[in-house]
N, C-alpha and C. Protein backbone atom coordinates (compact mmCIF):
# COMPACT_ATOMS: atom_id res chain seq x y z
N UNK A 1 0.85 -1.18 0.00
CA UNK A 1 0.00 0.00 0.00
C UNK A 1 0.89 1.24 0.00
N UNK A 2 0.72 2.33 -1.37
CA UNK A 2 1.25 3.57 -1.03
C UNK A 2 1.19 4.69 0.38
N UNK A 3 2.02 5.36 0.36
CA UNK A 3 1.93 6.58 1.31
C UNK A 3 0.84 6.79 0.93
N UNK A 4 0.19 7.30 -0.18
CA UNK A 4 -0.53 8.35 -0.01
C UNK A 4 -2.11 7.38 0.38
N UNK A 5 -2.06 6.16 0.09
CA UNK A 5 -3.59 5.06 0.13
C UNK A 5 -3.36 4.98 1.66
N UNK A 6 -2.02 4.96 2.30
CA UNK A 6 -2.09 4.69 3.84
C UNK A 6 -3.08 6.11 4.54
N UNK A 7 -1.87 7.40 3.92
CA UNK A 7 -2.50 8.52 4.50
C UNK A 7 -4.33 9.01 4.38
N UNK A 8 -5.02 8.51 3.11
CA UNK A 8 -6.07 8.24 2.72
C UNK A 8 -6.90 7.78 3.86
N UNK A 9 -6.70 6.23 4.35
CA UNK A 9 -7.41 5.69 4.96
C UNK A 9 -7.57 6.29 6.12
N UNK A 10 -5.87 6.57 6.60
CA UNK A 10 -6.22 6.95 8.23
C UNK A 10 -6.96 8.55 8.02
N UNK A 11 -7.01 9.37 7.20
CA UNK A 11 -8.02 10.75 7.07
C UNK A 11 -9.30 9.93 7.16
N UNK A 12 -9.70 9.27 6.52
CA UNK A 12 -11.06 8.54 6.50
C UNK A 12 -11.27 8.20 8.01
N UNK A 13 -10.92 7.45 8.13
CA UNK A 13 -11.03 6.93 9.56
C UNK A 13 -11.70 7.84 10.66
N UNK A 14 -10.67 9.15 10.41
CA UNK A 14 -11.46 10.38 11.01
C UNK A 14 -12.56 11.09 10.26
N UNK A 15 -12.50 11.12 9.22
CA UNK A 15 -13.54 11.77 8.48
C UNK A 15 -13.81 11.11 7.34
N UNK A 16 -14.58 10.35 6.91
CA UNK A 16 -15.22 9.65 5.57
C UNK A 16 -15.20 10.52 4.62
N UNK A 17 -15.75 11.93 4.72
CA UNK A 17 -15.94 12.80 3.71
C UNK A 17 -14.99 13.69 2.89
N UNK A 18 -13.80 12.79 3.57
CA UNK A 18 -12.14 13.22 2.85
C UNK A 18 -12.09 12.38 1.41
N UNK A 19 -13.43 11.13 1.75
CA UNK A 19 -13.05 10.08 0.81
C UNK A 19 -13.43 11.01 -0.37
N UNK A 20 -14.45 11.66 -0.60
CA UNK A 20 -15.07 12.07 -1.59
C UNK A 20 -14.76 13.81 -2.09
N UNK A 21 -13.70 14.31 -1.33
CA UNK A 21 -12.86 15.62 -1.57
C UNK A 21 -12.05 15.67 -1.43
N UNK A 22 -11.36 14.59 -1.93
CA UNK A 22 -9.83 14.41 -2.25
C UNK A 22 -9.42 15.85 -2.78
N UNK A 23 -9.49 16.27 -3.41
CA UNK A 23 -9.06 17.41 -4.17
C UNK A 23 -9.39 18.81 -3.90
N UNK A 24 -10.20 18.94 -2.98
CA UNK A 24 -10.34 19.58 -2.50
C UNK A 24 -9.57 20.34 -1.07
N UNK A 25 -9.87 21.59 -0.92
CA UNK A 25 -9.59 22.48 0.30
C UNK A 25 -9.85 21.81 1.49
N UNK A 26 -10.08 21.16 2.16
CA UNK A 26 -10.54 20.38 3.27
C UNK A 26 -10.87 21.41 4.28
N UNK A 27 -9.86 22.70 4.35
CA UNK A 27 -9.95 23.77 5.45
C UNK A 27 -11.22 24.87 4.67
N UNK A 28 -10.95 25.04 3.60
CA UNK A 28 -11.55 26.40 3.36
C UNK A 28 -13.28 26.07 2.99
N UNK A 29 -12.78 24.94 2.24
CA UNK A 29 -14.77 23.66 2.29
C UNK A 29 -15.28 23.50 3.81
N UNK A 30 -14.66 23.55 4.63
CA UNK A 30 -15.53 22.85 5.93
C UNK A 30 -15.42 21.62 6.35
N UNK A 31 -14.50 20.93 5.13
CA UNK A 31 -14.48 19.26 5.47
C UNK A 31 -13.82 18.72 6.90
N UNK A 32 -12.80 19.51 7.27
CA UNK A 32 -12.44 19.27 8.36
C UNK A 32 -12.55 20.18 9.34
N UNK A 33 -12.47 19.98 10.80
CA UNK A 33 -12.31 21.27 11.79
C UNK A 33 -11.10 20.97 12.18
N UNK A 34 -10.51 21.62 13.05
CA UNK A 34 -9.29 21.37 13.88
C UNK A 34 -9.27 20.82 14.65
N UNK A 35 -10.26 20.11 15.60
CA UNK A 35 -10.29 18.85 16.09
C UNK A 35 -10.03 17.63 15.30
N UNK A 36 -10.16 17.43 14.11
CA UNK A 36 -10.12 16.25 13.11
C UNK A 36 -9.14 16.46 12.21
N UNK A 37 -8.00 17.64 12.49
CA UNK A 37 -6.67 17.86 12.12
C UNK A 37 -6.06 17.05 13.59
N UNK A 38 -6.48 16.93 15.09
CA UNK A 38 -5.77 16.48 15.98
C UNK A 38 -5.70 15.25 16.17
N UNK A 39 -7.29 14.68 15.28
CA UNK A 39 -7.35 13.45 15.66
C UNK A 39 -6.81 12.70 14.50
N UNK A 40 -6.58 13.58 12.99
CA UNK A 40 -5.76 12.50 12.05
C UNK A 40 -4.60 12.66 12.50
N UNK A 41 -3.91 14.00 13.05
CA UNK A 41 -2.52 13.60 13.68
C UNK A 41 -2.41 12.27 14.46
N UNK A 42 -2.90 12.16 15.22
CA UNK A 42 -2.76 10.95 16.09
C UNK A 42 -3.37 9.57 15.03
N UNK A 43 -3.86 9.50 14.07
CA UNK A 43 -3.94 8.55 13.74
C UNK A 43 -2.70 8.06 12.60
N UNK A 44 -2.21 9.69 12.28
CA UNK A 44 -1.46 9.33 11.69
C UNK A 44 0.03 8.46 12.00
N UNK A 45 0.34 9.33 13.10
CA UNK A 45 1.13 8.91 14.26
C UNK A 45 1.27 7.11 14.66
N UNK A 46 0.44 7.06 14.94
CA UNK A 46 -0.31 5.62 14.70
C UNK A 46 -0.17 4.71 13.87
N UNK A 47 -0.38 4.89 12.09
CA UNK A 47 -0.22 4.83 11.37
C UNK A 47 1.38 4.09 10.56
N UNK A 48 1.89 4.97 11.03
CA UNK A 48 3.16 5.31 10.52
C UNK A 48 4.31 5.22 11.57
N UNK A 49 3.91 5.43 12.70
CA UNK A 49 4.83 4.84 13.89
C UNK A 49 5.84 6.12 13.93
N UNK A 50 5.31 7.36 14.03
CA UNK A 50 6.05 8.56 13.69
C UNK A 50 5.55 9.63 14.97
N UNK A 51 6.27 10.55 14.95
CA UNK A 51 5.69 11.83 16.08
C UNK A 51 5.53 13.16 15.04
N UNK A 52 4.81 13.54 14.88
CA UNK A 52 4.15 14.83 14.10
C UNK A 52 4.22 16.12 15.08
N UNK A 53 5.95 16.95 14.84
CA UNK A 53 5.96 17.82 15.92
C UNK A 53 4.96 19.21 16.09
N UNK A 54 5.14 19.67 16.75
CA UNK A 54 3.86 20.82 16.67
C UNK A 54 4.44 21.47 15.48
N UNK A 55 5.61 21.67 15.34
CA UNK A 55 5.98 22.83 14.22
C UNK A 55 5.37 22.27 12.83
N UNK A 56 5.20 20.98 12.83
CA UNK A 56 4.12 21.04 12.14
C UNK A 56 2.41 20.80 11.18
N UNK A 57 2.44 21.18 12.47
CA UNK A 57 0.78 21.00 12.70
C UNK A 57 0.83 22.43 12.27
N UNK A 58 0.52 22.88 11.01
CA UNK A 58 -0.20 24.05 10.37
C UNK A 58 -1.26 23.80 9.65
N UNK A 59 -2.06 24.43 9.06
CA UNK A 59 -3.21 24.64 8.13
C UNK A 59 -2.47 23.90 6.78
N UNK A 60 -1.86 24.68 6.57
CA UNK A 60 -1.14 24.47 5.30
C UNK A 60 -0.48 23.25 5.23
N UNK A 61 -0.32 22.01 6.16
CA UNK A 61 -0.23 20.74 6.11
C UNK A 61 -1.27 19.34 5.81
N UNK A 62 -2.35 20.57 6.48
CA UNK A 62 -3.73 19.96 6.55
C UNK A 62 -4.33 20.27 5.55
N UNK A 63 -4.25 20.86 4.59
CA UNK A 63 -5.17 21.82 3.85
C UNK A 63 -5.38 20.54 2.19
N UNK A 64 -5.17 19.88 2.53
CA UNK A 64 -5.04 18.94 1.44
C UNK A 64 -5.28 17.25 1.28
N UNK A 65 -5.23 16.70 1.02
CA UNK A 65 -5.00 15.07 1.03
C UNK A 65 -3.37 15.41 0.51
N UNK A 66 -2.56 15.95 -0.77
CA UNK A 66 -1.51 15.65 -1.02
C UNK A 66 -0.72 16.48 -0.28
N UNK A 67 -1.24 17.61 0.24
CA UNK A 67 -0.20 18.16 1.56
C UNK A 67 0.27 17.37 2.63
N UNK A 68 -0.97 16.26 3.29
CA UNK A 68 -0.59 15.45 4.34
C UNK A 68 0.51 14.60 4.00
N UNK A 69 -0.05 13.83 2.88
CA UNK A 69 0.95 12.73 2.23
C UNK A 69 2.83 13.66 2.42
N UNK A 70 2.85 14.80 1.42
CA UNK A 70 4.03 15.21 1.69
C UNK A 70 4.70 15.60 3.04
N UNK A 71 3.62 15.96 3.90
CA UNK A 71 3.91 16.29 5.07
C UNK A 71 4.63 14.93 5.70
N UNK A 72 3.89 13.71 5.74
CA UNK A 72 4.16 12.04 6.29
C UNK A 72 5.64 11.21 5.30
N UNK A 73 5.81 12.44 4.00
CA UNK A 73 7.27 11.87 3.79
C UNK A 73 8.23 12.29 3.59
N UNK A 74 7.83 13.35 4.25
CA UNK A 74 9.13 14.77 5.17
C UNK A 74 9.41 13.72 6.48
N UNK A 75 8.62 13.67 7.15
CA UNK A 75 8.84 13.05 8.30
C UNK A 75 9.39 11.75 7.98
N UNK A 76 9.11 10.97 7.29
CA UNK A 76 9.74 9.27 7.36
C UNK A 76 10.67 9.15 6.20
N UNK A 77 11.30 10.05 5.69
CA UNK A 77 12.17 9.78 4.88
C UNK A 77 13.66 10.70 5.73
């Protein structure tokens, strides 16, 4: 399974409706709140067996499906 089908699922997990706005703004649509930026952190975390430091936990990490993905292979690469 790719990064980005891993990072996929665990967004789903927290929010289903990532499944269907992939491509979309997730922040500026409404799809996510910032509670469900804390809780895919931790799933991602989870996930990936990684620590997601605060520096970066921004909008602009979250703001995407392919932002996260790049965000998860900053960190594990």
């Amino acid at each position: 399974m790719s990064v980005r089908e891993q990072v996929l699922d665990a967004l789903c997990e927290v929010n289903e409706e990532v499944r269907e706005n992939q491509d979309k703004d997730l922040l500026v649509y409404g799809i996510i709140t910032s509670f469900d930026i804390v809780s895919m952190m931790m799933e991602l975390e989870d996930r990936f067996d990684i620590e997601i430091g605060a520096e970066f936990v921004t909008p602009e990490n979250f703001r995407t499906v392919d932002s996260v993905v790049e965000l998860i292979e900053r960190i594990i690469d």
